[in-house]
N, C-alpha and C. Protein backbone atom coordinates (compact mmCIF):
# COMPACT_ATOMS: atom_id res chain seq x y z
N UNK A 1 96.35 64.49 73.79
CA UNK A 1 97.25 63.45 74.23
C UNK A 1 96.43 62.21 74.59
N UNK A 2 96.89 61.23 74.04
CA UNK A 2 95.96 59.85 74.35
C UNK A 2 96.15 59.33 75.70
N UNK A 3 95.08 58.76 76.57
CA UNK A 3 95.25 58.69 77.85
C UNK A 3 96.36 57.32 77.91
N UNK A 4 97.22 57.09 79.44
CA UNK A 4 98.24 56.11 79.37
C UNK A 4 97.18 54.98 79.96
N UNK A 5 97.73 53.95 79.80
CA UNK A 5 97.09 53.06 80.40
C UNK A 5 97.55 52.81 82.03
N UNK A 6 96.81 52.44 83.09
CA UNK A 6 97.21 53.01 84.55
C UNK A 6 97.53 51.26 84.82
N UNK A 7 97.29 50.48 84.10
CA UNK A 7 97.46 49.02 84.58
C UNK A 7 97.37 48.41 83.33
N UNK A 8 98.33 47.10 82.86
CA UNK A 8 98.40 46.17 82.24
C UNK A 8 98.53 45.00 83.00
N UNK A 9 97.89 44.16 81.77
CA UNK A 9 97.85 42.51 82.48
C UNK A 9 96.86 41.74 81.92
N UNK A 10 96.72 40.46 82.68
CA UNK A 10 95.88 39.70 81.46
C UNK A 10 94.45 39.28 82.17
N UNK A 11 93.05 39.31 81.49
CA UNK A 11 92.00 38.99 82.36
C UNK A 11 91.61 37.66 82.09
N UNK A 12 91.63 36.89 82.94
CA UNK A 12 91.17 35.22 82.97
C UNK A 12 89.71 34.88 83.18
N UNK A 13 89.48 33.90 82.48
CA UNK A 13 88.02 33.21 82.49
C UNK A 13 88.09 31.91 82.38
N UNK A 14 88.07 30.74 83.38
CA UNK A 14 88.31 29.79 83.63
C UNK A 14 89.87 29.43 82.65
N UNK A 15 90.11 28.65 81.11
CA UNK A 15 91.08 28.37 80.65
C UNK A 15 91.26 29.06 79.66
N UNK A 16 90.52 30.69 79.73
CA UNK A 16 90.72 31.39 78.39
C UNK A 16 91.44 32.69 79.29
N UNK A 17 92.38 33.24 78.81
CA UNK A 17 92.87 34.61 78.93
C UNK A 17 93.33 35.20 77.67
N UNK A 18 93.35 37.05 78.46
CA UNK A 18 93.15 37.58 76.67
C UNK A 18 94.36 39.10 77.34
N UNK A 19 95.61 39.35 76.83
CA UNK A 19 95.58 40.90 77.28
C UNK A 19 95.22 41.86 78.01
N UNK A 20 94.84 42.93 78.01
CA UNK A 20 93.96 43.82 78.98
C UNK A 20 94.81 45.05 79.01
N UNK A 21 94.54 46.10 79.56
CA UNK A 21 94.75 47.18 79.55
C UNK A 21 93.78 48.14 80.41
N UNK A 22 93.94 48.60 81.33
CA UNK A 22 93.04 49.57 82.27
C UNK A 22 93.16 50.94 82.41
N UNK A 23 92.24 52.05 81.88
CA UNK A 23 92.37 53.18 81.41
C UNK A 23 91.28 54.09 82.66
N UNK A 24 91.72 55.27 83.01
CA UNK A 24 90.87 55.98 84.07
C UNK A 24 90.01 56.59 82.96
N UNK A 25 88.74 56.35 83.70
CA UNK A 25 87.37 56.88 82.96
C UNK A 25 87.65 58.37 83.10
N UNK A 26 87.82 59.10 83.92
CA UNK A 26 88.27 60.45 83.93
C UNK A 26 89.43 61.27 84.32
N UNK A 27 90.05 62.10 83.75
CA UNK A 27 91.10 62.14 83.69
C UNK A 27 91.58 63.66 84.62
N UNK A 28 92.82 63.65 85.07
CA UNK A 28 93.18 65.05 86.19
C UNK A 28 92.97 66.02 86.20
N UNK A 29 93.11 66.61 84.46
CA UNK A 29 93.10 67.58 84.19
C UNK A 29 91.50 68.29 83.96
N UNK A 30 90.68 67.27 84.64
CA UNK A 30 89.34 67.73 84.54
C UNK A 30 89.00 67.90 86.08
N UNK A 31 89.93 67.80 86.90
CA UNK A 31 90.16 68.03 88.43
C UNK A 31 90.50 69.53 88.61
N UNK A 32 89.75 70.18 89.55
CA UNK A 32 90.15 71.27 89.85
C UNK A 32 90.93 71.83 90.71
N UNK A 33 92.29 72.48 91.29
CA UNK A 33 93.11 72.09 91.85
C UNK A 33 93.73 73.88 92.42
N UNK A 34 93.90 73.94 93.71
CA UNK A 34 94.28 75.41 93.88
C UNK A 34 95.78 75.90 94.63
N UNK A 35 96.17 76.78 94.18
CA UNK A 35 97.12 76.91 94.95
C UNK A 35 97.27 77.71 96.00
N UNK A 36 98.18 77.96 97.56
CA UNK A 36 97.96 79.14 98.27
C UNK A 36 98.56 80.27 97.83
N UNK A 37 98.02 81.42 97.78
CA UNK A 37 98.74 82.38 98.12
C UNK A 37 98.76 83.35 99.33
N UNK A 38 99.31 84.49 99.54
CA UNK A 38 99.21 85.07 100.23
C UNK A 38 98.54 86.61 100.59
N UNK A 39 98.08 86.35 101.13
CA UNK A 39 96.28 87.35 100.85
C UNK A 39 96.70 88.91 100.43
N UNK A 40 97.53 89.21 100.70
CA UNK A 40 97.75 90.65 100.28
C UNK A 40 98.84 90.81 98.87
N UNK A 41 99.85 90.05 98.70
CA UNK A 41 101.01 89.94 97.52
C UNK A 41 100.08 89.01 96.39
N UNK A 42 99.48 87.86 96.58
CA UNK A 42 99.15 87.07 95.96
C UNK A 42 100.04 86.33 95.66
N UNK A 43 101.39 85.96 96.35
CA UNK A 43 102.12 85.32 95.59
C UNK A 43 102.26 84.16 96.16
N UNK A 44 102.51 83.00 95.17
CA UNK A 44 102.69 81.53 95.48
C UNK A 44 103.12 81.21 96.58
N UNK A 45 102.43 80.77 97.75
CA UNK A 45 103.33 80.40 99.00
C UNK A 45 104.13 79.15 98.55
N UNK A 46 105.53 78.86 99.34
CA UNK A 46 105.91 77.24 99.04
C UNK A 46 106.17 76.91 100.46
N UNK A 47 105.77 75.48 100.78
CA UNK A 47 106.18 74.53 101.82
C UNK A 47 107.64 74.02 101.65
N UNK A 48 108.58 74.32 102.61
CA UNK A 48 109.82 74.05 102.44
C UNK A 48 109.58 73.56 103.96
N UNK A 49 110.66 71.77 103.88
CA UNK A 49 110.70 71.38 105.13
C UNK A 49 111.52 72.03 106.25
N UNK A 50 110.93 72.05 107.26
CA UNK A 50 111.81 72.73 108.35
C UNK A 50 111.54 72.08 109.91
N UNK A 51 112.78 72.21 110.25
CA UNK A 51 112.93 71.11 111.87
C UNK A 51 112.84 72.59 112.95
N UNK A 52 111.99 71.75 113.95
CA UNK A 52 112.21 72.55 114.87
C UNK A 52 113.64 73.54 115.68
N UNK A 53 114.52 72.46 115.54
CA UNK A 53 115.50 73.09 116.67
C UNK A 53 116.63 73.33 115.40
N UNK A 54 116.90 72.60 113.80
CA UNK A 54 117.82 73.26 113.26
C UNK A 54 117.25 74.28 111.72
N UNK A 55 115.93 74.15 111.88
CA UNK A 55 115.51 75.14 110.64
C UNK A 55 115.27 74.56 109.55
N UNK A 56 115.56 75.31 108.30
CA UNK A 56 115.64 74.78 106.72
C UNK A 56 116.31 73.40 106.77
N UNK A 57 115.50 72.37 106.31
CA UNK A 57 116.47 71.19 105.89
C UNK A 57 116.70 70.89 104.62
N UNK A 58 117.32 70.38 103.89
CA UNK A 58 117.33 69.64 102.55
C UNK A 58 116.58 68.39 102.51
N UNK A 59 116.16 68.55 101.30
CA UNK A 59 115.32 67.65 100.82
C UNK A 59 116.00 65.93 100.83
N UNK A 60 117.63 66.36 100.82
CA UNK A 60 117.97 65.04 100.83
C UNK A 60 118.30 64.84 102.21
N UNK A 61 118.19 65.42 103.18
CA UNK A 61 118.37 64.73 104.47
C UNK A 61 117.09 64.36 104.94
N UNK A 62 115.90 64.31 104.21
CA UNK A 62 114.65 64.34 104.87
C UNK A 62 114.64 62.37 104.77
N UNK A 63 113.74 61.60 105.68
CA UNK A 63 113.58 60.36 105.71
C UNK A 63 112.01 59.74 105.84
N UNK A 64 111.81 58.86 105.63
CA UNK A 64 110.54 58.60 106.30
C UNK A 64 110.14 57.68 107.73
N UNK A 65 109.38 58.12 107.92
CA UNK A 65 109.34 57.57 109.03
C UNK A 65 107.79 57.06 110.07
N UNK A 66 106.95 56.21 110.82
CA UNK A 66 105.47 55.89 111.19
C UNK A 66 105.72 56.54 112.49
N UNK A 67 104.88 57.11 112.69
CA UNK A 67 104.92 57.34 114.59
C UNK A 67 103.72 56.72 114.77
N UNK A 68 104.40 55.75 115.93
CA UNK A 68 103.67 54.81 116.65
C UNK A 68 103.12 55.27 117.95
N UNK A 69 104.03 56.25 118.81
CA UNK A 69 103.47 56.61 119.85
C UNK A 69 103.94 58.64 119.87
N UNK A 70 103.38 59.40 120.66
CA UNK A 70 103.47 61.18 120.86
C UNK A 70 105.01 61.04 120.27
N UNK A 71 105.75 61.79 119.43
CA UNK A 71 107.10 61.83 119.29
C UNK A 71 107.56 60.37 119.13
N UNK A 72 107.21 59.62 119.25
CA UNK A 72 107.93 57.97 118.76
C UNK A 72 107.80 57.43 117.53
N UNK A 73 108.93 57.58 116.60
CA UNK A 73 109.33 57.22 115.32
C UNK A 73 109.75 55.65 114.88
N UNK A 74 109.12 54.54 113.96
CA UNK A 74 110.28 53.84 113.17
C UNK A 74 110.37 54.45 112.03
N UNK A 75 112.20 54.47 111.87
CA UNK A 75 112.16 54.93 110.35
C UNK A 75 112.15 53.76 109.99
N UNK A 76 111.99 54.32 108.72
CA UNK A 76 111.39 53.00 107.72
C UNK A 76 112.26 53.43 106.03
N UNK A 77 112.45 52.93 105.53
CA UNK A 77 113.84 53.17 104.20
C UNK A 77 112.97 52.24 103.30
N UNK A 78 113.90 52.46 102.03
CA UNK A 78 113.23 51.85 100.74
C UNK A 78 113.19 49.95 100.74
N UNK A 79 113.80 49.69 101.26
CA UNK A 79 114.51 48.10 101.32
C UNK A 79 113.30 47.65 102.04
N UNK A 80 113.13 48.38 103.53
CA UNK A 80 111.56 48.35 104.29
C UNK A 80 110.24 48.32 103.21
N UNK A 81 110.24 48.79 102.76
CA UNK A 81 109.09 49.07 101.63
C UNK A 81 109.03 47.89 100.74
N UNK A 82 110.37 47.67 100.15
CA UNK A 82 110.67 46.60 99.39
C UNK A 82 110.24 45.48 99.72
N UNK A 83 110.73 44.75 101.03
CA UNK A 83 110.30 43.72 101.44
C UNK A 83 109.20 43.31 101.89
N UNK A 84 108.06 44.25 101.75
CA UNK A 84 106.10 43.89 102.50
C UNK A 84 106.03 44.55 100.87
N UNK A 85 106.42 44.47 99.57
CA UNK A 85 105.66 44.79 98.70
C UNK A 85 105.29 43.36 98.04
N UNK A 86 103.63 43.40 97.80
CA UNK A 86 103.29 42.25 97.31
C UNK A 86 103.24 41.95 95.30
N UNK A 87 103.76 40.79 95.51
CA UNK A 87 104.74 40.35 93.92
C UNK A 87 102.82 40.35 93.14
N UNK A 88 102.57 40.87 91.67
CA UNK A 88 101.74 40.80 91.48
C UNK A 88 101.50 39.93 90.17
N UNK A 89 101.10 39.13 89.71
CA UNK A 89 101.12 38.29 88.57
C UNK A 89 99.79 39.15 87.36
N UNK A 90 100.06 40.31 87.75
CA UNK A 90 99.42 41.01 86.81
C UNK A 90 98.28 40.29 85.82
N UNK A 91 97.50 39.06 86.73
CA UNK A 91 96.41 38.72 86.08
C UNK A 91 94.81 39.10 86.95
N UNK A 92 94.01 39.38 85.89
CA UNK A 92 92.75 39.33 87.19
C UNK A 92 92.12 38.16 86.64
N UNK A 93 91.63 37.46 87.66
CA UNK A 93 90.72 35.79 87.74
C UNK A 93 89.44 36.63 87.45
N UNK A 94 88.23 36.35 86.50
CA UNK A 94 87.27 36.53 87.18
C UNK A 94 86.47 35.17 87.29
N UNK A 95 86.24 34.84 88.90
CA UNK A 95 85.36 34.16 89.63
C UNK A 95 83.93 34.09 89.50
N UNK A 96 83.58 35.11 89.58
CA UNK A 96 81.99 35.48 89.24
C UNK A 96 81.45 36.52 89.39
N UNK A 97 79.88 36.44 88.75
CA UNK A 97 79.68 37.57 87.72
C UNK A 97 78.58 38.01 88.98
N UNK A 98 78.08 39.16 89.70
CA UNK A 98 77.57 39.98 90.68
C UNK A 98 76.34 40.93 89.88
N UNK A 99 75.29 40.65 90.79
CA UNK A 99 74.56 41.93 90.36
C UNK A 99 75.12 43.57 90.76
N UNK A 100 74.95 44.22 89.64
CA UNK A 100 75.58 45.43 89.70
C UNK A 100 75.55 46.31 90.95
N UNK A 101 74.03 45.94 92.16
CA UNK A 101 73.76 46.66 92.92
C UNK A 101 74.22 45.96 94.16
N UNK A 102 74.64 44.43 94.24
CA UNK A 102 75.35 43.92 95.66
C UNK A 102 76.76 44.31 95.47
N UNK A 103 77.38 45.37 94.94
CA UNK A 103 78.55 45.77 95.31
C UNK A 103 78.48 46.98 95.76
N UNK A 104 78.75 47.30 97.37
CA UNK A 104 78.88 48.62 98.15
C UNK A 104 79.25 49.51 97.16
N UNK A 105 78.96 50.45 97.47
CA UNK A 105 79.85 51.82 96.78
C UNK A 105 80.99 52.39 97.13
N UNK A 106 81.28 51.95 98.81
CA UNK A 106 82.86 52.15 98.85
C UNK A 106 83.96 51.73 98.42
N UNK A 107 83.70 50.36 97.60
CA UNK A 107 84.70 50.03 96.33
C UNK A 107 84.18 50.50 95.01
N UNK A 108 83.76 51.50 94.83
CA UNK A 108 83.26 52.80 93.78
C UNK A 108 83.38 53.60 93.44
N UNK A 109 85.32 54.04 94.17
CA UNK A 109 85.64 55.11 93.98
C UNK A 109 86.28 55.73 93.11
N UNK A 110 86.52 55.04 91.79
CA UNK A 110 87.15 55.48 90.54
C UNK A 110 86.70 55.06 89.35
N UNK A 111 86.08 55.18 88.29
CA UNK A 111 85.64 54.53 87.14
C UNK A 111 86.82 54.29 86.51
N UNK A 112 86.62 53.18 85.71
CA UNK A 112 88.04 52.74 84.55
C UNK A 112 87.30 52.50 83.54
N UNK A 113 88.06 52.18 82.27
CA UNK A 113 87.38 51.45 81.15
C UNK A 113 89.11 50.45 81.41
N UNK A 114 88.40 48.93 80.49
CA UNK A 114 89.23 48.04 80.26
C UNK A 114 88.79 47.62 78.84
């Protein structure tokens, strides 16, 4: 299967821009990944949400929500999300060109090809 591209958009160089396309250098399925079971059956445990005082909930009554303080909730809904999401003009500027070794490695945490 040919990999998807994880980002489109166009890359700029002063008054020239060209397309683009951003592809993960390595891909999930080369991630190793485990599941629980349970030490004597072996069988698949599953996480199903559950409230303290009424039990099993549904998935559609579940919400999101930040705790700010011990037990102190804002919920927060999709419209919330909506409105602090930043509009992106799907171009990258490049400004200038860096030696390979003055960039930390904690912005190093994923290879791409473009």
């Amino acid at each position: 299967m040919a990999p998807r591209a994880s980002w489109k958009g166009y890359l700029k160089l002063s008054l020239v821009s060209c397309p683009v396309r951003l592809y993960p250098a390595t891909s999930a399925s080369e991630r190793i990944s485990f599941n629980q079971l349970h030490k004597d059956t072996h069988n698949r445990i599953n996480m199903k949400p559950v409230d303290p005082e009424l039990g099993l909930v549904e998935r559609s009554d579940l919400i999101k929500g930040y705790e700010y303080e011990d037990k102190q909730y804002i919920i927060i809904d999709d419209a919330d999300l909506e409105a602090v999401r930043i509009e992106s003009n799907h171009t990258m500027n490049i400004e200038a060109f860096v030696d390979e070794h003055s960039v930390d490695v904690i912005y190093q945490d994923a290879p791409y090809y473009l």
